[in-house]
N, C-alpha and C. Protein backbone atom coordinates (compact mmCIF):
# COMPACT_ATOMS: atom_id res chain seq x y z
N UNK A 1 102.84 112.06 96.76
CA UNK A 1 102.70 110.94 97.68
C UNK A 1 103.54 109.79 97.17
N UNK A 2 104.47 109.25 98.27
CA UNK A 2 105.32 108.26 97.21
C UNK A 2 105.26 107.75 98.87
N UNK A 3 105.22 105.92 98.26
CA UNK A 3 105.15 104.88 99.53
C UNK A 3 105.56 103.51 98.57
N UNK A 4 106.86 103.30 98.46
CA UNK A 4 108.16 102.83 98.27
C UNK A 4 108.01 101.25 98.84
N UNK A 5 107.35 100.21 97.90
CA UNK A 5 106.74 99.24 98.24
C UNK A 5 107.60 98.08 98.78
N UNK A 6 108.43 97.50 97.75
CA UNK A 6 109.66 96.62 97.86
C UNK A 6 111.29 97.28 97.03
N UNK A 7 112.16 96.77 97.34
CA UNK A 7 112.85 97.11 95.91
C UNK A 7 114.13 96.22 95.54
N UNK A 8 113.94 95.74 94.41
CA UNK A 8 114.86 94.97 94.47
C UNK A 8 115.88 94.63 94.48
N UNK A 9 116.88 93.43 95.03
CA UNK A 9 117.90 93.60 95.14
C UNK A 9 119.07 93.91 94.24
N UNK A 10 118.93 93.83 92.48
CA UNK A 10 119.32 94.67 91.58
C UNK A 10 118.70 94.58 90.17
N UNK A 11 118.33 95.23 89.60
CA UNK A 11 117.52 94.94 88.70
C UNK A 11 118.42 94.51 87.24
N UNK A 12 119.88 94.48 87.32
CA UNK A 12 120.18 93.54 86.58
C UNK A 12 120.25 91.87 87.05
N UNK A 13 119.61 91.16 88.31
CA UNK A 13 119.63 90.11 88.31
C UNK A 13 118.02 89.45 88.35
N UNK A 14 117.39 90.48 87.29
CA UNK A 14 116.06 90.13 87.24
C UNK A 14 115.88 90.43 85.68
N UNK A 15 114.73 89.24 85.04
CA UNK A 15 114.41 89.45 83.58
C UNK A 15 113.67 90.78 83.47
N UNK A 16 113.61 91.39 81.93
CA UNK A 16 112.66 92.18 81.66
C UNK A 16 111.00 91.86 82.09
N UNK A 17 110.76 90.36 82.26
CA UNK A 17 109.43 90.44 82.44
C UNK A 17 109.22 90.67 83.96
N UNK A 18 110.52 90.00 84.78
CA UNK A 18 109.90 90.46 86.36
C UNK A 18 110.20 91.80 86.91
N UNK A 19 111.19 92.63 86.11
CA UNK A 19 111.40 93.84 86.38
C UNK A 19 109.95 94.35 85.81
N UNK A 20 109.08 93.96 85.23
CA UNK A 20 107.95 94.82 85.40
C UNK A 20 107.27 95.46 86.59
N UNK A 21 107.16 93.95 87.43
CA UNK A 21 106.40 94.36 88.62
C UNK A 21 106.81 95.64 89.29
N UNK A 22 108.06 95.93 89.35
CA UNK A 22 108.37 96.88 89.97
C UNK A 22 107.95 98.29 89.56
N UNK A 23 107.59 98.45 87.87
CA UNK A 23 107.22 99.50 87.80
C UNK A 23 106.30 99.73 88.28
N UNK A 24 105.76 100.97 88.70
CA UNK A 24 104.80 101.78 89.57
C UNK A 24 104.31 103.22 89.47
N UNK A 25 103.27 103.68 89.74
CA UNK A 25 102.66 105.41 89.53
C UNK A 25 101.87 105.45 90.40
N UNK A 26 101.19 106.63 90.76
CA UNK A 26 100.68 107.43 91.95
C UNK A 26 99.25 107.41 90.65
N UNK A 27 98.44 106.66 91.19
CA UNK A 27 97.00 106.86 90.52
C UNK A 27 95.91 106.98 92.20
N UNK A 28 94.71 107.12 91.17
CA UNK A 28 93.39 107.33 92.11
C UNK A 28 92.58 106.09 91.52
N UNK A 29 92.73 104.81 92.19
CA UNK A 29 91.59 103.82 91.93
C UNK A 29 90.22 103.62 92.85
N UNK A 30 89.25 103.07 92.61
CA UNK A 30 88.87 102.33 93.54
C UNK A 30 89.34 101.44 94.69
N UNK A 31 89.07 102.19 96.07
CA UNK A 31 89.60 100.70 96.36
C UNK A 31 88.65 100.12 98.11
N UNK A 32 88.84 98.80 98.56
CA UNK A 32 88.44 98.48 99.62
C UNK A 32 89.53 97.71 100.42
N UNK A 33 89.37 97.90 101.72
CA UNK A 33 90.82 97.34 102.25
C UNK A 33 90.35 96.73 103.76
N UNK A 34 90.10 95.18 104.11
CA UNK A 34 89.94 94.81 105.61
C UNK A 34 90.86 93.96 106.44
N UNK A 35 91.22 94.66 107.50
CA UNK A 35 92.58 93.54 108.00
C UNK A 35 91.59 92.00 108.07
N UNK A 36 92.64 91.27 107.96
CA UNK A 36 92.11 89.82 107.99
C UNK A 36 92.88 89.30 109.53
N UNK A 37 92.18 88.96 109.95
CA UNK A 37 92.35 87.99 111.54
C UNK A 37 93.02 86.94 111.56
N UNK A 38 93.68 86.45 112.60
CA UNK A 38 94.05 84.97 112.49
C UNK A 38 93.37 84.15 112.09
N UNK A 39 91.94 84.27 112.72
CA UNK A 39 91.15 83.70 112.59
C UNK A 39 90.25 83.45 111.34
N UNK A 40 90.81 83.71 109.82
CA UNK A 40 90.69 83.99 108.74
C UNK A 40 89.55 85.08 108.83
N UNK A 41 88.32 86.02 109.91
CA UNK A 41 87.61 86.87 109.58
C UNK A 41 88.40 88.17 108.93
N UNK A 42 87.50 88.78 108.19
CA UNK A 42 87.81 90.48 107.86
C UNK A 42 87.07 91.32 108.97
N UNK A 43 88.21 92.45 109.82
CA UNK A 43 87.13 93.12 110.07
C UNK A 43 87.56 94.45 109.66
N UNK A 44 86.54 95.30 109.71
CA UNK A 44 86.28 96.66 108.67
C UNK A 44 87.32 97.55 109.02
N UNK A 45 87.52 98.66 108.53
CA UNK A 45 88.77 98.91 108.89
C UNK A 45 88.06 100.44 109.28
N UNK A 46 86.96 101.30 108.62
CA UNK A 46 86.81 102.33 108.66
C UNK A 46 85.16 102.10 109.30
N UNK A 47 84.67 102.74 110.44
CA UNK A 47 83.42 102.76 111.28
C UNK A 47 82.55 103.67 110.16
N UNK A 48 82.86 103.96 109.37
CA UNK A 48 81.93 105.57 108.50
C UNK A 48 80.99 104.78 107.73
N UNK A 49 79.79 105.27 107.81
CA UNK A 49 78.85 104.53 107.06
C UNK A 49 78.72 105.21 105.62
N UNK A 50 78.20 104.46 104.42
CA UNK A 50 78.03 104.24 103.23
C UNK A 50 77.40 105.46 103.08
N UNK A 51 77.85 106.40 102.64
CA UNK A 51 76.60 107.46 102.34
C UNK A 51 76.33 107.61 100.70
N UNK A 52 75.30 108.77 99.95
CA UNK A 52 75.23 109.32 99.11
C UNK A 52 76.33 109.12 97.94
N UNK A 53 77.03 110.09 99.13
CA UNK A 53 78.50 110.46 98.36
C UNK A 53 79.77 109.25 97.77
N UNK A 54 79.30 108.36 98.93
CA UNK A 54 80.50 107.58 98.43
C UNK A 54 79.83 106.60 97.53
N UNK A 55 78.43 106.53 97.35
CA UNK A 55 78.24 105.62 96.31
C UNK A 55 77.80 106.25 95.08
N UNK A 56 77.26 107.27 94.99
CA UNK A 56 77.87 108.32 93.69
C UNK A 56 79.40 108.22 93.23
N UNK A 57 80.35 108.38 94.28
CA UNK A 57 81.83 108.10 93.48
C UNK A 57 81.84 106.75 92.77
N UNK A 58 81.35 105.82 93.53
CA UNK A 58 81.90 104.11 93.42
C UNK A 58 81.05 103.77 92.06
N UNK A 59 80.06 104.36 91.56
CA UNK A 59 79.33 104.23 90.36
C UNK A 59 79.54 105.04 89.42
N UNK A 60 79.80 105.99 89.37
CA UNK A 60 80.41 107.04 88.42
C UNK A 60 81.72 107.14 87.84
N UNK A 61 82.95 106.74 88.80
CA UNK A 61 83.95 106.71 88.30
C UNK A 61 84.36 105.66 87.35
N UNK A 62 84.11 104.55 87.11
CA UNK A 62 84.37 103.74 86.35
C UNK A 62 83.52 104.16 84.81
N UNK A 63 82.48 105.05 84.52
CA UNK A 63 82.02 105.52 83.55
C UNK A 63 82.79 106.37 82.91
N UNK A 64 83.08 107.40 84.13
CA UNK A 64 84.06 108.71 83.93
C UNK A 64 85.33 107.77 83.50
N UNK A 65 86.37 106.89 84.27
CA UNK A 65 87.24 106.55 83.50
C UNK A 65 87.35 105.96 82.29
N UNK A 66 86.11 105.19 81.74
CA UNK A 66 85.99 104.90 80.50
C UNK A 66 85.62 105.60 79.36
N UNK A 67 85.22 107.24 80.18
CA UNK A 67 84.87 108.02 78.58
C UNK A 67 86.44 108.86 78.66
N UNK A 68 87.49 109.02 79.79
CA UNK A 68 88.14 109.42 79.79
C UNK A 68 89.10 108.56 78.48
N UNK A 69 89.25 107.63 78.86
CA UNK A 69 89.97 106.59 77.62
C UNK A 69 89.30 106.36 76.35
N UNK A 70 88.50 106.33 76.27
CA UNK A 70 87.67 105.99 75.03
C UNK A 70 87.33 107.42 74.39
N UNK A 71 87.67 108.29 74.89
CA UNK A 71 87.61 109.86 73.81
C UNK A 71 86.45 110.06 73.49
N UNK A 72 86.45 110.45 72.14
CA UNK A 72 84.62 111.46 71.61
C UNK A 72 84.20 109.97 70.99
N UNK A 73 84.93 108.70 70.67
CA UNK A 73 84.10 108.05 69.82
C UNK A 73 83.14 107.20 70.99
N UNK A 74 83.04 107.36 72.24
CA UNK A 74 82.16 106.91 73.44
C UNK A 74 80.80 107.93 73.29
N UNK A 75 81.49 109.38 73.28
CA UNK A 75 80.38 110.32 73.46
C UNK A 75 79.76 110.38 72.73
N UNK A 76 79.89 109.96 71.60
CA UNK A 76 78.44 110.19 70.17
C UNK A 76 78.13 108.98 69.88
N UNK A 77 78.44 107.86 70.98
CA UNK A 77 77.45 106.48 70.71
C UNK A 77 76.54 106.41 71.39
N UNK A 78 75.38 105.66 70.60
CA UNK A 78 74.51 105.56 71.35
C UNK A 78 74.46 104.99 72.57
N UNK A 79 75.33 104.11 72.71
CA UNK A 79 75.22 103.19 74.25
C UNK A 79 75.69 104.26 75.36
N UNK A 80 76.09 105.28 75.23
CA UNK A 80 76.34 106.09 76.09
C UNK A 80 75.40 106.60 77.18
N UNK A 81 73.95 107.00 76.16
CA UNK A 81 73.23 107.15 77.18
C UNK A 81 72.39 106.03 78.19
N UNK A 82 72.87 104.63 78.02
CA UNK A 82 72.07 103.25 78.19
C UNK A 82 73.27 103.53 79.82
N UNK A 83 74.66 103.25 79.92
CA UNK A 83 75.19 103.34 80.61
C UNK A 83 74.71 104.25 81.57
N UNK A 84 75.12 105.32 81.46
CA UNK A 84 74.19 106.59 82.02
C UNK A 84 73.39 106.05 82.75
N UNK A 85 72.08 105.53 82.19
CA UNK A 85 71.09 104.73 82.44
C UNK A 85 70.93 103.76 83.96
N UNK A 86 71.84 103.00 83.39
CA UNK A 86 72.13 102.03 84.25
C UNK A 86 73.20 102.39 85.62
N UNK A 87 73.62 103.18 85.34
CA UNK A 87 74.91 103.55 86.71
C UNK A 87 73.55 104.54 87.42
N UNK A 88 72.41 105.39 87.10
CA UNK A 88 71.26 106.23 87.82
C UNK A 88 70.57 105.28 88.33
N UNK A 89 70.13 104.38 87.75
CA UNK A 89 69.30 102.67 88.28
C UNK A 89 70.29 102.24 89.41
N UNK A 90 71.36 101.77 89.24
CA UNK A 90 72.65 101.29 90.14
C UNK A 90 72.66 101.90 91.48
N UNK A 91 72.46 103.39 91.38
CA UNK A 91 72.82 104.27 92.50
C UNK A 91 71.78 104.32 93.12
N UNK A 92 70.27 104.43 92.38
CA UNK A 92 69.01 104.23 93.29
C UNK A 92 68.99 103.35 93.97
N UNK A 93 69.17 101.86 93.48
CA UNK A 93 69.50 100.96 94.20
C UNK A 93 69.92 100.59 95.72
N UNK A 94 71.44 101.38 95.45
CA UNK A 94 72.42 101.27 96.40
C UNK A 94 72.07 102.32 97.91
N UNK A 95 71.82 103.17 97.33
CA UNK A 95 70.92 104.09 98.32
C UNK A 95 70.01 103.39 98.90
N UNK A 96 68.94 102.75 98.21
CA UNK A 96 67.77 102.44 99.06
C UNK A 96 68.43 101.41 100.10
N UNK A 97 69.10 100.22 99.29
CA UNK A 97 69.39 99.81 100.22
C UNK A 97 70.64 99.86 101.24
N UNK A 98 71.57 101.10 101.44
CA UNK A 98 71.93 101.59 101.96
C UNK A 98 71.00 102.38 103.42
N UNK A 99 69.60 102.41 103.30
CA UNK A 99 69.02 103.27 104.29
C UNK A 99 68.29 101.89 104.98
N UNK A 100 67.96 101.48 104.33
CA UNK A 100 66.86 99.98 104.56
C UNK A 100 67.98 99.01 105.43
N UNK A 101 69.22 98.70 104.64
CA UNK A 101 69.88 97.86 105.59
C UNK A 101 71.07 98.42 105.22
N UNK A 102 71.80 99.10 106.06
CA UNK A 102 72.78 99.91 106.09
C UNK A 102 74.35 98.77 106.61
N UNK A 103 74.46 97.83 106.46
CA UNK A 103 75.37 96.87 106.84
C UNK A 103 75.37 96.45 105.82
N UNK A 104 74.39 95.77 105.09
CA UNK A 104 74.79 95.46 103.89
C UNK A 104 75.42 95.71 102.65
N UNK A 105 75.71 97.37 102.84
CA UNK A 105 76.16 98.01 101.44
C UNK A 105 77.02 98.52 101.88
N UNK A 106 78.56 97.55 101.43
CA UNK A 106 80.12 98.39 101.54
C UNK A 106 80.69 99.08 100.18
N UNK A 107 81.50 99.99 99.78
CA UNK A 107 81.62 100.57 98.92
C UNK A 107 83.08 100.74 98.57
N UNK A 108 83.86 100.65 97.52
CA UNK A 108 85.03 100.90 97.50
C UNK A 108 84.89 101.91 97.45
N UNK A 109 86.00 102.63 97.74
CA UNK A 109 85.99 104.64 97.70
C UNK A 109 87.25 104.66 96.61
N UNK A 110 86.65 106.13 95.88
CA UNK A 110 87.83 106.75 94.92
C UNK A 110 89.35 106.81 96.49
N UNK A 111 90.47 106.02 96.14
CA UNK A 111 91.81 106.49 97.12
C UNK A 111 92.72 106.79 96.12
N UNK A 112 94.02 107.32 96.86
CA UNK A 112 94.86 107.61 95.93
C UNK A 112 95.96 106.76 96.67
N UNK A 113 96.28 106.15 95.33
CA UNK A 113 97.46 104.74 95.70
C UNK A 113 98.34 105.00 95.20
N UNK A 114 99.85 104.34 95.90
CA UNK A 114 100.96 104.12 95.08
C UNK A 114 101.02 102.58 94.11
N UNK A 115 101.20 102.39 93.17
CA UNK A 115 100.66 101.50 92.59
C UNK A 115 101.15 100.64 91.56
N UNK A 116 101.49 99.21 92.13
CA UNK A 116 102.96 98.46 91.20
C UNK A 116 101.94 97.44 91.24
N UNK A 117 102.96 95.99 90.24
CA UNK A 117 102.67 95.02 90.42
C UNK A 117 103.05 94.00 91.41
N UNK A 118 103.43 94.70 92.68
CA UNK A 118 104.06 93.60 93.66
C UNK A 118 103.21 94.20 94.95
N UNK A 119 102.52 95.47 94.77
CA UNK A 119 102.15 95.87 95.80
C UNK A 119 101.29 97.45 96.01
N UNK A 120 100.90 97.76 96.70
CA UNK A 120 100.05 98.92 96.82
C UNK A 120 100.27 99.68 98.18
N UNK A 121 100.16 101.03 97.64
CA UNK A 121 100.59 101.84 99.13
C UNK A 121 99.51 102.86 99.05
N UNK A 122 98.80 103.26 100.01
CA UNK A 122 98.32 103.74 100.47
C UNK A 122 97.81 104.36 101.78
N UNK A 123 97.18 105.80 102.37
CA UNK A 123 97.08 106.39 103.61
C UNK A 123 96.15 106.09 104.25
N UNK A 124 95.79 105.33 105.37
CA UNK A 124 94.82 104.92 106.03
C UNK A 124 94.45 105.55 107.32
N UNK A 125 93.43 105.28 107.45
CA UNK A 125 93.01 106.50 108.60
C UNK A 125 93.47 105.78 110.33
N UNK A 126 93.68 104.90 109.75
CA UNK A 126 94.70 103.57 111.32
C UNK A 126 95.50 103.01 110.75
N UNK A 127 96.06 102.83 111.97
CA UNK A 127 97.63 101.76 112.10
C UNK A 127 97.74 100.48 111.69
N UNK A 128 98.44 100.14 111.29
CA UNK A 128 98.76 98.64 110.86
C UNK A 128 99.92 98.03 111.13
N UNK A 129 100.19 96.90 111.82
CA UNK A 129 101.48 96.58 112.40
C UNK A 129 101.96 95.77 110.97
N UNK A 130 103.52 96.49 111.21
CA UNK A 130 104.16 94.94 110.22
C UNK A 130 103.70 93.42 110.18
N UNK A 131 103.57 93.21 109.28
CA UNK A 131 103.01 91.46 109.09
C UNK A 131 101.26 91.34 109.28
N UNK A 132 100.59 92.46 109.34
CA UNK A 132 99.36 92.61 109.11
C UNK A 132 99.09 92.12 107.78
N UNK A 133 98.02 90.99 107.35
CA UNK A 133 97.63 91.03 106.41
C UNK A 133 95.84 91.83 106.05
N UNK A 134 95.91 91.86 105.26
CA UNK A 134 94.46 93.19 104.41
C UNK A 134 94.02 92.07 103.14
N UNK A 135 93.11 92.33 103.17
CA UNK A 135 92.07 91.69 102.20
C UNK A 135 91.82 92.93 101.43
N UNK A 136 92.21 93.28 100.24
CA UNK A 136 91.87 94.34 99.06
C UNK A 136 91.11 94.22 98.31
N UNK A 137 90.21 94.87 97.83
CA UNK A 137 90.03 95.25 96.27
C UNK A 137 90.24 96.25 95.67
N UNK A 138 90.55 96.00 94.55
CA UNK A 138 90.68 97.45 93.87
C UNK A 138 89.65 97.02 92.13
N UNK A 139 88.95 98.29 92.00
CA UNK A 139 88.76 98.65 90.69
C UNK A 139 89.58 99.19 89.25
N UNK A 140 90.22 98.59 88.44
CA UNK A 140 91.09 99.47 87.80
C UNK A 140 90.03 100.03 86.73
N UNK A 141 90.45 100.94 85.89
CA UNK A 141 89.47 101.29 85.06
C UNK A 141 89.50 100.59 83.76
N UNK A 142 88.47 100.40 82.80
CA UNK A 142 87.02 101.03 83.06
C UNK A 142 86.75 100.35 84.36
N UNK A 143 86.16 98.82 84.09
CA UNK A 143 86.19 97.49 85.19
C UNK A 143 86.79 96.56 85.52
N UNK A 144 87.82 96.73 85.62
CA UNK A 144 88.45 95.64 85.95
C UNK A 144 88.64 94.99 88.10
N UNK A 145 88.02 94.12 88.25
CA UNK A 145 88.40 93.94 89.84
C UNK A 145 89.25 92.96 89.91
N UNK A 146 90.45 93.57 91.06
CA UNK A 146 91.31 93.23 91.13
C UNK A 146 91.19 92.70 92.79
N UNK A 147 91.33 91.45 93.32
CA UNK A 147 91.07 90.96 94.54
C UNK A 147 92.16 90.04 94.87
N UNK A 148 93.19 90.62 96.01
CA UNK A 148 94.34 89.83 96.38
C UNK A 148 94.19 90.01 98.02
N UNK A 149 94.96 89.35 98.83
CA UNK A 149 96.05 89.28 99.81
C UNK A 149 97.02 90.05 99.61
N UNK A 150 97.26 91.32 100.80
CA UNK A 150 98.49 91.82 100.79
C UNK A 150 99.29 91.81 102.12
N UNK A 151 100.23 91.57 102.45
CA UNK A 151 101.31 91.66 103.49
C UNK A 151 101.51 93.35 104.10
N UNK A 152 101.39 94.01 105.23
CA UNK A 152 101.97 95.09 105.53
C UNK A 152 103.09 95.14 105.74
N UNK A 153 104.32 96.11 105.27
CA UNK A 153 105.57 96.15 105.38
C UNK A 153 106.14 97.34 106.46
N UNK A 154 105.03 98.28 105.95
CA UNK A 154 105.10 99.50 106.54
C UNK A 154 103.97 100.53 107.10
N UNK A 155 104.06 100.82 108.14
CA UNK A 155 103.27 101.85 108.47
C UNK A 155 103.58 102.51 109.18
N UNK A 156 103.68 103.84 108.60
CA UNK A 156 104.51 105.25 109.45
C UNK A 156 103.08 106.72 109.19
N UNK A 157 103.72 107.10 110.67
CA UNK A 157 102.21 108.05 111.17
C UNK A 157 102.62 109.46 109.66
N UNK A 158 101.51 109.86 109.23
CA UNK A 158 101.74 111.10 108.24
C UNK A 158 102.23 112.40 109.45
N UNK A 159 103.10 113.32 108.44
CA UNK A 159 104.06 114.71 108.75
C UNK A 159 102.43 115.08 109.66
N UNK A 160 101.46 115.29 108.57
CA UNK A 160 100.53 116.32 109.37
C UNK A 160 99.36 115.75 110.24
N UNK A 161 99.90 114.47 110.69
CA UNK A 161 98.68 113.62 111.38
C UNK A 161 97.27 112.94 110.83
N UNK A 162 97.47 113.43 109.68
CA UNK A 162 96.00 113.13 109.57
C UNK A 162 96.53 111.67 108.45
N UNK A 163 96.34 110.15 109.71
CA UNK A 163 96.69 108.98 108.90
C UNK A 163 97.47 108.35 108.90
N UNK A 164 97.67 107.14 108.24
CA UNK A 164 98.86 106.45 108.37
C UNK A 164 99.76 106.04 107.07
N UNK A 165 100.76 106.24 106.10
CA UNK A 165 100.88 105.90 104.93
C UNK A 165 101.74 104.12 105.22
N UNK A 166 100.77 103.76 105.00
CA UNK A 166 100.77 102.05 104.99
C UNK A 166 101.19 101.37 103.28
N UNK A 167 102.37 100.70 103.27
CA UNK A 167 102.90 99.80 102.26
C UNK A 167 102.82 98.53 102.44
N UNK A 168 102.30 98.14 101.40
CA UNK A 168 101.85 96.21 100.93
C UNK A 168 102.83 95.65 100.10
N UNK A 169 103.05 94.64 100.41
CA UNK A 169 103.22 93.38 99.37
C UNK A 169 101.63 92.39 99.04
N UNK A 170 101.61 92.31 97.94
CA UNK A 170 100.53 91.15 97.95
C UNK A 170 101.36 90.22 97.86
N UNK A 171 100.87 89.41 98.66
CA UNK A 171 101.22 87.57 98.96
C UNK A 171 100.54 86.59 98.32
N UNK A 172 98.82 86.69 97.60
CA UNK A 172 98.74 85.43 96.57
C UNK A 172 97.94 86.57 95.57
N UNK A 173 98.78 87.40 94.93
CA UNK A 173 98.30 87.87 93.72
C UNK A 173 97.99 86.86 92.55
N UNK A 174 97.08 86.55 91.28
CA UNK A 174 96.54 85.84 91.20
C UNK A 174 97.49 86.18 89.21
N UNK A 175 98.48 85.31 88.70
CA UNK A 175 99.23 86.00 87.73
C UNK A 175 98.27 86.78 86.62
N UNK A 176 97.10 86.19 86.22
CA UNK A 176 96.11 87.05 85.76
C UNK A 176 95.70 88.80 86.07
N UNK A 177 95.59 88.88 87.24
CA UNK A 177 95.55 90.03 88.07
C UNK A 177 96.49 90.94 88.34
N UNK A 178 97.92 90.40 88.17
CA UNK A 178 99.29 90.92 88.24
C UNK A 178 99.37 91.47 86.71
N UNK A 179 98.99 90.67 85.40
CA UNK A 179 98.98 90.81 84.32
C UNK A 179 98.32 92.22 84.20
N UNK A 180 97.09 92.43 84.52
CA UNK A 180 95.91 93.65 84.46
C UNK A 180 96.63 94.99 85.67
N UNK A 181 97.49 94.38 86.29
CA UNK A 181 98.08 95.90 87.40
C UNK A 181 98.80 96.47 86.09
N UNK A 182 99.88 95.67 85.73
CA UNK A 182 101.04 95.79 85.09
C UNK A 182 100.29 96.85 84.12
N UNK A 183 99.89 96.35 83.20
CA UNK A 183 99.06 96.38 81.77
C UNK A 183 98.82 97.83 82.27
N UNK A 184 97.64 98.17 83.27
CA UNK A 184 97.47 99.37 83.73
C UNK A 184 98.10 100.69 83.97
N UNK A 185 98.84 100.39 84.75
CA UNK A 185 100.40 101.05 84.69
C UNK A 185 101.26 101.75 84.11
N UNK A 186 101.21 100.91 82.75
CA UNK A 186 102.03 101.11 81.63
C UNK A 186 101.06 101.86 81.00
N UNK A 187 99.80 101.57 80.71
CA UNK A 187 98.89 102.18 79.74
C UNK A 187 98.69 103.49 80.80
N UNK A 188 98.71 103.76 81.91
CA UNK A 188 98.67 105.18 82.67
C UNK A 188 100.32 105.95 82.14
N UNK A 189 100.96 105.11 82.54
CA UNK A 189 102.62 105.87 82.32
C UNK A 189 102.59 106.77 80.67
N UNK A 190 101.96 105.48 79.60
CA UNK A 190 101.66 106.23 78.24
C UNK A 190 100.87 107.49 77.92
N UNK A 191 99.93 107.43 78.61
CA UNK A 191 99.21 108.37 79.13
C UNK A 191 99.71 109.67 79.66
N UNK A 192 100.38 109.27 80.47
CA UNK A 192 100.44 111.01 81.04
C UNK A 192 101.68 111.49 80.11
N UNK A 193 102.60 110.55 79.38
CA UNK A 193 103.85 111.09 78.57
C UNK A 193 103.49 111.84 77.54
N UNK A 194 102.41 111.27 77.00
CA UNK A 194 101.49 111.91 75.69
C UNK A 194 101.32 113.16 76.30
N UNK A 195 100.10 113.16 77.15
CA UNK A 195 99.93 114.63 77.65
C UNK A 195 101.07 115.41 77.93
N UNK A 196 102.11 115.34 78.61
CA UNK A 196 102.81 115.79 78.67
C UNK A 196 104.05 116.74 77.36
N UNK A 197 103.84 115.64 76.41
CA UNK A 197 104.37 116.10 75.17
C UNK A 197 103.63 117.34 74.68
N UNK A 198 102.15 117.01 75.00
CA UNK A 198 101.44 117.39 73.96
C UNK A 198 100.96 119.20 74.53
N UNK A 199 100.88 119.53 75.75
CA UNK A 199 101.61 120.76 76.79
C UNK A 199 102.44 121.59 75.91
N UNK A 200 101.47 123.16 75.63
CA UNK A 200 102.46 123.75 75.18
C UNK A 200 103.61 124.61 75.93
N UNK A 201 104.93 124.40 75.07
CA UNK A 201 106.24 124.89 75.52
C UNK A 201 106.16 126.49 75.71
């Protein structure tokens, strides 16, 4: 999946630090996404209500990505099972009140993004006109929330119908927040090179 955000006009007339933004990878974050109105409202973008499933993902994965990074010295601490703990408490929670008042409980879902510091691409189940703006969040892992304004640049229907692969600019990314994409990124890119090395020949 590749959705080709901005690019710049040459990357020798840009420093090493702003040529960061541009780097980018195909991850699976958390995320939530509502067009925003003229009228500064959000409205929802997907009619599907909150179930089980999606709030089992939205509580679990940020555990799962932190024992994924943090290796065996997570698994033989004790706070491991307190977490545990607390994400089974979390989800009871969210359920109940998911059935009790079912409007009240929105959920980011595990998506799979294209994913820079200038912008985010991802497949949506509707259309989005150029110059649409979206109200985001995203989770990076373990926790980090990441909450911007993004610009639509693009939205072209998918080969097999099912969706739309929609490209962003964020417009008031927050430099803190740009700092934590970046950071991410790079620490994913390190990541999969290792593994990759480490693959026997």
């Amino acid at each position: 999946m590749t959705f080709p955000i901005t690019t710049p006009s040459s990357p020798s007339e840009h420093s090493a630090d702003e040529r960061r933004e541009w780097i980018r990878i195909d991850d699976r974050v958390l995320m939530e996404y509502r067009l925003l109105t003229e009228t500064g409202t959000v409205d929802p973008v997907e009619a599907s209500s909150t179930t089980p499933e999606t709030i089992s993902a939205a509580v679990t994965k940020p555990t799962a990505d932190l024992l994924a990074r943090t290796g065996e010295s997570l698994i033989g601490s004790p706070v491991l099972p307190w977490i545990l703990k607390v994400d089974y408490l979390l989800e009871v929670i969210l359920n109940a009140l998911a059935i009790s008042q079912p409007s009240s409980v929105t959920m980011a879902r595990p998506t799979d993004v294209n994913l820079s510091g200038g912008g985010v691409g991802f497949v949506s189940p509707r259309e989005f006109a150029t110059g649409d703006q979206l109200a985001i969040k995203l989770i990076l892992p373990p926790f980090i929330l990441i909450q911007a304004r993004a610009k639509v640049i693009r939205s072209v229907s998918q080969a097999d119908g099912q969706g739309f692969a929609i490209a962003t600019e964020f417009v008031d990314l927050k430099a803190d927040d740009q700092e934590h994409l970046i950071r991410h990124i790079l620490h994913a890119q390190a990541e999969r090179l290792r593994a990759r090395r480490n693959l026997p020949s």
